[in-house]
N, C-alpha and C. Protein backbone atom coordinates (compact mmCIF):
# COMPACT_ATOMS: atom_id res chain seq x y z
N UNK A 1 92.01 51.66 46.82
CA UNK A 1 92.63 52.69 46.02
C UNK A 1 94.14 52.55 46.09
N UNK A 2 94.73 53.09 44.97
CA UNK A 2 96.36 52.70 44.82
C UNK A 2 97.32 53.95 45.60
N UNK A 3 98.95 54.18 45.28
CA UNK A 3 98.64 54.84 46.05
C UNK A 3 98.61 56.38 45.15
N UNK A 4 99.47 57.32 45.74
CA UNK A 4 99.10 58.58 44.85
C UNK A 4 99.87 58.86 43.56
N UNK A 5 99.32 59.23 42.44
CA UNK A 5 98.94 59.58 41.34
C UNK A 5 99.45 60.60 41.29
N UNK A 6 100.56 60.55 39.94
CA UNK A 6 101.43 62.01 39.62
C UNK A 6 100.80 62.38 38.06
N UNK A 7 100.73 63.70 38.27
CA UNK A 7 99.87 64.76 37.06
C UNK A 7 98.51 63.99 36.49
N UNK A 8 97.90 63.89 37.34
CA UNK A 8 96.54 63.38 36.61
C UNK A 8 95.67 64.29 37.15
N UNK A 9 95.06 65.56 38.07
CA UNK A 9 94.88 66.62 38.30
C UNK A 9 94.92 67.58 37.57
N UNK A 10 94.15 68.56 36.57
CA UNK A 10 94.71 69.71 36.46
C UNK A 10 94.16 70.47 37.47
N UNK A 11 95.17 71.81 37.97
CA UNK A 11 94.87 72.83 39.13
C UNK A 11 94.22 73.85 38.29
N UNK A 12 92.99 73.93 38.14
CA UNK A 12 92.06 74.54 37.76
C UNK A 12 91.15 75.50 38.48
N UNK A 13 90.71 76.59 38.22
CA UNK A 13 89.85 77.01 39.21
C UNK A 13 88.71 77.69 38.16
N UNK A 14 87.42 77.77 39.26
CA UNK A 14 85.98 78.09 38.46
C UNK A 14 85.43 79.15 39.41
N UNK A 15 84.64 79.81 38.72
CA UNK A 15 84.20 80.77 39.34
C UNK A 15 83.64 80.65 41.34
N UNK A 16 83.51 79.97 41.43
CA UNK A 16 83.11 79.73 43.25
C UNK A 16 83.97 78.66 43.77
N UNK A 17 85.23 78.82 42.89
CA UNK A 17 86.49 77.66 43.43
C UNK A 17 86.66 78.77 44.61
N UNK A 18 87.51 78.03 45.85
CA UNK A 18 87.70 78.06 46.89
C UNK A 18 89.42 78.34 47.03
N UNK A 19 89.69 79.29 46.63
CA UNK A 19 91.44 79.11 46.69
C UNK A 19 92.15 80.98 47.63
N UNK A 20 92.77 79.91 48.41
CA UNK A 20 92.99 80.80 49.70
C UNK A 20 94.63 80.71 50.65
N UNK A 21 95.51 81.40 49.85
CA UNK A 21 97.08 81.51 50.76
C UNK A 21 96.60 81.35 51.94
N UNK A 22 97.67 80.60 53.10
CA UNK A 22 97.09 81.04 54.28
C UNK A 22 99.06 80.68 55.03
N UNK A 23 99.03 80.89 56.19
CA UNK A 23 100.27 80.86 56.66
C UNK A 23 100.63 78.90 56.74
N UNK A 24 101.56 78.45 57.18
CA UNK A 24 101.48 76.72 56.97
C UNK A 24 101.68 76.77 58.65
N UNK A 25 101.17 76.77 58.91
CA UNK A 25 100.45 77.11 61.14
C UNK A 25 99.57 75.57 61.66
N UNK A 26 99.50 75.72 62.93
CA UNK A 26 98.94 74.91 63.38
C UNK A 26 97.17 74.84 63.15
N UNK A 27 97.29 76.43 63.42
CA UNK A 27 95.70 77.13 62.46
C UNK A 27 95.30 76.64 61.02
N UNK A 28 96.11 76.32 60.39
CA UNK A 28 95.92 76.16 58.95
C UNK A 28 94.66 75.14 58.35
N UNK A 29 94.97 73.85 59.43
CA UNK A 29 93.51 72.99 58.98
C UNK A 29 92.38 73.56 59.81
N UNK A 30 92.32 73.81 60.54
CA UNK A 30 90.93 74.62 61.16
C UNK A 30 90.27 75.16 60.28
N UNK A 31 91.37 76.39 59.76
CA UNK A 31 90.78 77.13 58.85
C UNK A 31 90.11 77.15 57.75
N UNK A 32 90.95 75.73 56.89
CA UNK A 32 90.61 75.13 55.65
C UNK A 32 88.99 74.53 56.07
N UNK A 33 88.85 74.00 56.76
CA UNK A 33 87.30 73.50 57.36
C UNK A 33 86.63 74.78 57.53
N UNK A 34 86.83 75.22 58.21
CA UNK A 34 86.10 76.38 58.25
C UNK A 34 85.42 77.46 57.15
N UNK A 35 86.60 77.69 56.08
CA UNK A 35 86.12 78.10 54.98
C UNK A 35 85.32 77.21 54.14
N UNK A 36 85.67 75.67 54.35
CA UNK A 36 85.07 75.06 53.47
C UNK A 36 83.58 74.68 53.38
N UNK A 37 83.07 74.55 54.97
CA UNK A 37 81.69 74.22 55.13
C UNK A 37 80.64 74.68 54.35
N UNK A 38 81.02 76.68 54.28
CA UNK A 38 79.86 76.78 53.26
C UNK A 38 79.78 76.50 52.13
N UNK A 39 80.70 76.35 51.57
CA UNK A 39 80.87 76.09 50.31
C UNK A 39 80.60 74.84 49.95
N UNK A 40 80.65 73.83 50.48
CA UNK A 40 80.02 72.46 50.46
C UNK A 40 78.13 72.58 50.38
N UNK A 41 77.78 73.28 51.72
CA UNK A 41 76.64 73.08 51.53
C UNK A 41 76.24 73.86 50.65
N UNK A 42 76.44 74.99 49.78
CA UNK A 42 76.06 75.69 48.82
C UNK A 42 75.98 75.07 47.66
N UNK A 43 76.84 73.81 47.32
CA UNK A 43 76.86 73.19 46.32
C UNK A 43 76.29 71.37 46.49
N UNK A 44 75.48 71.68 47.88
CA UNK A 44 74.67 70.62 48.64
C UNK A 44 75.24 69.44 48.42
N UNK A 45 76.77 69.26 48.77
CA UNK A 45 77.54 68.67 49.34
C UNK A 45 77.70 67.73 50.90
N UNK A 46 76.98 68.52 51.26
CA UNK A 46 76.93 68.48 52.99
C UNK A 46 77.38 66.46 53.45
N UNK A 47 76.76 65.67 52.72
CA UNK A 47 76.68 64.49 52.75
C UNK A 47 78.76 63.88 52.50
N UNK A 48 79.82 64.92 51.97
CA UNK A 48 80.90 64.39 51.66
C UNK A 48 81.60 65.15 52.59
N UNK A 49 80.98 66.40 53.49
CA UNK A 49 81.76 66.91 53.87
C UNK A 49 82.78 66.45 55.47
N UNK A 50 82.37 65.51 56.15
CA UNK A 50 83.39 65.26 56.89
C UNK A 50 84.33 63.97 56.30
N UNK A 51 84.21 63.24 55.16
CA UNK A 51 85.40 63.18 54.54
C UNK A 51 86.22 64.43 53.53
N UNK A 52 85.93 65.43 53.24
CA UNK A 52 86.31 66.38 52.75
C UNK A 52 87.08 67.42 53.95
N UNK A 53 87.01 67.29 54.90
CA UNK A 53 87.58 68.06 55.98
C UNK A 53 88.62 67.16 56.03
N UNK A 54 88.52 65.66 56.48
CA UNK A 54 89.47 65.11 57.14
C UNK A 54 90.60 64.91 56.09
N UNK A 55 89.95 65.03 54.55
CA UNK A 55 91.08 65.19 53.58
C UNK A 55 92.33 66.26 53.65
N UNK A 56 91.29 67.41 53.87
CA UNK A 56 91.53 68.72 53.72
C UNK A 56 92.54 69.06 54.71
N UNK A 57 92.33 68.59 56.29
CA UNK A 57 93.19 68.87 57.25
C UNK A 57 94.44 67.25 57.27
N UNK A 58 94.48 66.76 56.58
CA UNK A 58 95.66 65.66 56.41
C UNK A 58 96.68 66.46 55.43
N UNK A 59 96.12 66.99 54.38
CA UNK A 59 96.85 67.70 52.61
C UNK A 59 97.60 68.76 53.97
N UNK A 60 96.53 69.46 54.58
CA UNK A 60 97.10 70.85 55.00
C UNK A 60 98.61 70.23 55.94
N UNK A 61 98.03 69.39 57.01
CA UNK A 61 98.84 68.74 57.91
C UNK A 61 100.48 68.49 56.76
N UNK A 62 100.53 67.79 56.57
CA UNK A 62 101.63 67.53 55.29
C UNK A 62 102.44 68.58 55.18
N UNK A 63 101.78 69.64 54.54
CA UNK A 63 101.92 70.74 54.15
C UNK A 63 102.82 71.84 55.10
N UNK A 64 102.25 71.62 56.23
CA UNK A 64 102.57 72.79 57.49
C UNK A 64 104.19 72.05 58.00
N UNK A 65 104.16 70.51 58.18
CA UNK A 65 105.36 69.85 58.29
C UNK A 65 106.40 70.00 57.17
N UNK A 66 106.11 70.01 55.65
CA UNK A 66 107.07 70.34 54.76
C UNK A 66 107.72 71.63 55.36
N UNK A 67 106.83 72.90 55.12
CA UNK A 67 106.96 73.96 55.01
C UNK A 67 106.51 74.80 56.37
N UNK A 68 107.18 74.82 57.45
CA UNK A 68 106.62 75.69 58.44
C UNK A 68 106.89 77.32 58.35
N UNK A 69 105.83 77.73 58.95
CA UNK A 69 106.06 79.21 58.57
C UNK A 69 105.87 79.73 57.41
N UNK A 70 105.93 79.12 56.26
CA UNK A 70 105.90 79.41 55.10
C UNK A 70 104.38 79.80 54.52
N UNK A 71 104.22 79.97 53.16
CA UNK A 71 102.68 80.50 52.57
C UNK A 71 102.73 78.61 51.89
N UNK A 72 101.26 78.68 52.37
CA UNK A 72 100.69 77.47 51.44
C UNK A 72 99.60 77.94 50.64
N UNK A 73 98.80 77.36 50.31
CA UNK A 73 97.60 77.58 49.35
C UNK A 73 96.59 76.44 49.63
N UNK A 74 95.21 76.80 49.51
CA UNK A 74 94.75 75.78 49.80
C UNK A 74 93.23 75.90 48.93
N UNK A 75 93.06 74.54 48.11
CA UNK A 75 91.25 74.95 46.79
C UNK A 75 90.88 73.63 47.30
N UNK A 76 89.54 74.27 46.97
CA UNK A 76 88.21 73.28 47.27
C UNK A 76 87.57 74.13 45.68
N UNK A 77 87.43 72.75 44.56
CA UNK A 77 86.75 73.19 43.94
C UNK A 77 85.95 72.16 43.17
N UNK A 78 85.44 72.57 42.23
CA UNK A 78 83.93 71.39 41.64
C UNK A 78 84.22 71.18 40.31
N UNK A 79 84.11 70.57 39.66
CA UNK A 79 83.99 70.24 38.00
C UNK A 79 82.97 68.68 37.91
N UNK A 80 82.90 68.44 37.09
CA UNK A 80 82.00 67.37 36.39
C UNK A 80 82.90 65.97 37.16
N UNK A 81 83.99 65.98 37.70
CA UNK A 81 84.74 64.70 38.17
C UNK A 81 84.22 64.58 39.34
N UNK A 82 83.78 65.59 40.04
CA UNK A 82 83.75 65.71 41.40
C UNK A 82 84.40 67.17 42.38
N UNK A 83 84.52 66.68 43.70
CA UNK A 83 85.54 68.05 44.46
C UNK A 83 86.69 67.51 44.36
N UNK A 84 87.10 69.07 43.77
CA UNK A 84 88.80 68.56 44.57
C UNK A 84 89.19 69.60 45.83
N UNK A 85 89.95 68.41 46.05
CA UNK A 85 90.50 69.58 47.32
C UNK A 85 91.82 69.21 46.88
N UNK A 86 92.90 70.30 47.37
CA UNK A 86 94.26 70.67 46.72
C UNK A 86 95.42 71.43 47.81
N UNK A 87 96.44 71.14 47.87
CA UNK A 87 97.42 71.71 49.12
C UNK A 87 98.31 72.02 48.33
N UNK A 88 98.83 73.66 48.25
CA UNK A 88 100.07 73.88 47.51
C UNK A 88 100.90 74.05 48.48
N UNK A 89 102.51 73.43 48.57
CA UNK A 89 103.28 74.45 49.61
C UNK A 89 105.03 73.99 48.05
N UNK A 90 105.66 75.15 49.05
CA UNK A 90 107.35 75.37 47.93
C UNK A 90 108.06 73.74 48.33
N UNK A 91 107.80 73.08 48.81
CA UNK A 91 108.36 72.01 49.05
C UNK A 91 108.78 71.07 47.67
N UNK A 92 109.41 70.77 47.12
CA UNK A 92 110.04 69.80 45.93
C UNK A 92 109.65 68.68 46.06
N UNK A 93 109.70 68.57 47.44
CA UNK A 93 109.79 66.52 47.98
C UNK A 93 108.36 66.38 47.57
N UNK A 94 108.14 65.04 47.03
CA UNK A 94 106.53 64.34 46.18
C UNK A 94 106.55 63.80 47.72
N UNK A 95 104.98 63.60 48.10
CA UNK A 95 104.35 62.68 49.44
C UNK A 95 104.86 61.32 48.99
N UNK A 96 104.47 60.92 50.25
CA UNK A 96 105.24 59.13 49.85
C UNK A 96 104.43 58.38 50.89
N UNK A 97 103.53 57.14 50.64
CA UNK A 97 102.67 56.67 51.28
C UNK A 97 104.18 55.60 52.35
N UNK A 98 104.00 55.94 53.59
CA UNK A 98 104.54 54.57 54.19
C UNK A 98 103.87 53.66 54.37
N UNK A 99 104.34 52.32 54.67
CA UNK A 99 104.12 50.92 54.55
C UNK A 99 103.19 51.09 55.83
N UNK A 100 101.86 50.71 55.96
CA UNK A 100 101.14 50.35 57.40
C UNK A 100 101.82 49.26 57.90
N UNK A 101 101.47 49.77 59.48
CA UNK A 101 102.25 48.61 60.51
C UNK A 101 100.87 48.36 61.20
N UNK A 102 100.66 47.38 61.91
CA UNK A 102 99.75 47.23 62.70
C UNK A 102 99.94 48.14 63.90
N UNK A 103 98.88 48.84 64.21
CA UNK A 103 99.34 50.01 65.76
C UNK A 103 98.71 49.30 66.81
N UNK A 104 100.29 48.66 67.54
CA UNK A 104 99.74 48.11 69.22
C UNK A 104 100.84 48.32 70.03
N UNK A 105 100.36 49.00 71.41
CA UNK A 105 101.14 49.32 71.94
C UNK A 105 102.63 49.21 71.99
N UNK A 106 103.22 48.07 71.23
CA UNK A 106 104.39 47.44 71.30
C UNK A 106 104.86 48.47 70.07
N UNK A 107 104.48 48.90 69.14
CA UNK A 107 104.71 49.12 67.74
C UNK A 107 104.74 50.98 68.02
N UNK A 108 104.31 51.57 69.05
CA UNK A 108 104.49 53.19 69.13
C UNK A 108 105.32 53.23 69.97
N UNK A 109 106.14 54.17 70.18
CA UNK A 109 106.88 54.41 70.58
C UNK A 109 106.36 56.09 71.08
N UNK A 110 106.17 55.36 72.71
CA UNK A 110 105.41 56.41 73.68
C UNK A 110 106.99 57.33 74.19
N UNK A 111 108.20 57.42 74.45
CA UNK A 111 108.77 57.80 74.82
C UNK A 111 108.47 58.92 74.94
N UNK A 112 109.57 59.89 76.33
CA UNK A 112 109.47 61.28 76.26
C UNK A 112 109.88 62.11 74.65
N UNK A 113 110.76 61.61 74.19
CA UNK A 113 111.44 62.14 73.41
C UNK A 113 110.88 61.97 72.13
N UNK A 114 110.08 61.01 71.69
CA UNK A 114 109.40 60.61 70.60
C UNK A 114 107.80 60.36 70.70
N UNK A 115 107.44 61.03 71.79
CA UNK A 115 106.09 60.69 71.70
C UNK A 115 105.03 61.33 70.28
N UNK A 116 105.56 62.31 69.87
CA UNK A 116 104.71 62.59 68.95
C UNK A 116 105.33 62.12 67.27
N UNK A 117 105.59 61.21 67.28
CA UNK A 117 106.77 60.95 66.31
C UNK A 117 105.93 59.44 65.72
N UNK A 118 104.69 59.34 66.07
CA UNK A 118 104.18 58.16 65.43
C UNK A 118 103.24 58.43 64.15
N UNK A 119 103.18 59.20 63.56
CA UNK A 119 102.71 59.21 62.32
C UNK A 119 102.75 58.57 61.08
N UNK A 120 102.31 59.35 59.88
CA UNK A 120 102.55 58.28 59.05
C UNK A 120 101.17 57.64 58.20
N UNK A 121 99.94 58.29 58.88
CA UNK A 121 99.11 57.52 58.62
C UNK A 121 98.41 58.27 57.84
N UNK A 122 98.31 59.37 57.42
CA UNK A 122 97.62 60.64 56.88
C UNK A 122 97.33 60.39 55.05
N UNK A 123 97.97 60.06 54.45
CA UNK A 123 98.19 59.59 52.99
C UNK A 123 97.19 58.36 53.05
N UNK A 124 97.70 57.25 54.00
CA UNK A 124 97.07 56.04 53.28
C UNK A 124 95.09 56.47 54.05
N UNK A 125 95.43 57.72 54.70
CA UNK A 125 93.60 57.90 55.17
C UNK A 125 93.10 58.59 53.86
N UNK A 126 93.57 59.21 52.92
CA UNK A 126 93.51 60.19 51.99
C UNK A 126 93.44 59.08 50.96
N UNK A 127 94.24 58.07 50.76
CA UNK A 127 93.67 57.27 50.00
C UNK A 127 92.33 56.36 49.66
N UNK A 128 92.43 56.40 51.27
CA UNK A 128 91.19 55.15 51.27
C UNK A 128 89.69 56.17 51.33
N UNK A 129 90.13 57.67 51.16
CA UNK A 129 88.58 58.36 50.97
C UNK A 129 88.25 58.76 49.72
N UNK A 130 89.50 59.05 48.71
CA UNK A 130 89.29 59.81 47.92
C UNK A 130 88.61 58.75 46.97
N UNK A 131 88.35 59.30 45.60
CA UNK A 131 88.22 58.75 44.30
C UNK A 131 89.39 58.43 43.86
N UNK A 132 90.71 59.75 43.56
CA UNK A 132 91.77 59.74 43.23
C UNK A 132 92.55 60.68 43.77
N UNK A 133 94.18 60.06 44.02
CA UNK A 133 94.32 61.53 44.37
C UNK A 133 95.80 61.36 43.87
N UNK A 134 96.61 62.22 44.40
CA UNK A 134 97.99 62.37 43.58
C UNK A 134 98.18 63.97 43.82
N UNK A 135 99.63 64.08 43.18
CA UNK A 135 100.30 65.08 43.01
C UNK A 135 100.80 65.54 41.69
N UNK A 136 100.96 67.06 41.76
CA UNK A 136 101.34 67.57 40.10
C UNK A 136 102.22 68.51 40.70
N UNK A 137 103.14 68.79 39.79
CA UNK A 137 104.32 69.91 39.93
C UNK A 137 103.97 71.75 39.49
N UNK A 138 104.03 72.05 40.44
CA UNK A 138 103.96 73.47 40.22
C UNK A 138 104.98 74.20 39.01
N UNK A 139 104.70 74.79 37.97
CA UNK A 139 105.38 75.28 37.43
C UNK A 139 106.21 76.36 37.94
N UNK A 140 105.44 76.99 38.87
CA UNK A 140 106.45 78.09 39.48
C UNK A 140 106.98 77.18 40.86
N UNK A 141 107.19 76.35 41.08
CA UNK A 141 107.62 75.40 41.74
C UNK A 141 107.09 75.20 42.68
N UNK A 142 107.44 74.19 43.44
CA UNK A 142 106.45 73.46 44.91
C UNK A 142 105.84 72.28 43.98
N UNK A 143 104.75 72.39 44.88
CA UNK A 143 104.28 71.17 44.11
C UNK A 143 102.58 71.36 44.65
N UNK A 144 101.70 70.56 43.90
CA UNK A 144 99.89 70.43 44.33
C UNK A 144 99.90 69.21 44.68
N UNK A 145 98.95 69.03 46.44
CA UNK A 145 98.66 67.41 46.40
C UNK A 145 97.28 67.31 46.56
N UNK A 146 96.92 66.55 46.23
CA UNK A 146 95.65 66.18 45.43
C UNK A 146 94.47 65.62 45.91
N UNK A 147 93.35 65.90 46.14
CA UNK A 147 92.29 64.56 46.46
C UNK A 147 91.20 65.30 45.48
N UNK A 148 90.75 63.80 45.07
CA UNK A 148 89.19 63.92 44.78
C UNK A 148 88.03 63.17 45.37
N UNK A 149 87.20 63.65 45.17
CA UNK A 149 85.56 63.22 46.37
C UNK A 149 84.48 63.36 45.16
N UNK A 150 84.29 61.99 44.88
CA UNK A 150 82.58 61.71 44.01
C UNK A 150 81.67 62.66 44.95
N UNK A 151 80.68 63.33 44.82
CA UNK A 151 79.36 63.39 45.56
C UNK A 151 78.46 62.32 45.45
């Protein structure tokens, strides 16, 4: 898969769409899983759903780093393409896939000061699950980032 895709999404919602403000917290992907389970298996999904979580808590992840503290938004919903799952936060900046490095010990940087500073990898995992995914611009601004999941 290439990498992400600008306005090819519409943010749509259907009657048992899944769309839920929540704070942009460390809580935030928990939660998104959490709400999402039933709703997967209700629409007997169950078979996409731990790539649909790990989507779901990467979009959110993103999200909580743009915008801390802030309100995000977060849909899980269905149409004839497939699920989408969707991360709104006020952030302007479009995601940006970085270049993979090979990860070996030599290449992270364990320091005190940077130990949690090796990321990076969240987009190109979102790529390699989705169908399609991408970003669209919020009219009232921010922006939507995107995945879709065939069943």
């Amino acid at each position: 898969m290439n990498s992400p895709r600008k306005d090819r999404a519409k943010m749509i919602t259907t009657p048992d769409c899944l769309l839920v403000p929540m704070l942009a917290s460390n809580a935030a992907p928990g939660l998104a899983r959490t709400l999402t389970r039933p709703r997967l298996d209700k629409w007997g999904y169950v078979h996409i759903s731990d790539d649909a979580f790990l989507i779901a808590s990467e979009l959110i992840t993103n999200a909580v780093a743009a915008t801390p503290g802030k309100e995000i938004r977060y849909q899980c919903s269905r149409d004839t393409a497939g699920v989408l799952i969707a991360v709104w936060d006020a952030s302007p900046t479009v995601p940006r896939v970085h270049p993979l490095i090979e990860l070996t010990l030599d290449t992270l940087d364990v320091s005190e000061e940077n130990w949690d500073d090796n990321g990076g990898r969240g987009l190109p995992i979102v790529t390699a699950l989705a169908t399609e995914c991408g970003h669209t611009p919020d009219p009232s601004g921010g922006k939507w980032v995107w995945a879709r999941l065939k069943p």
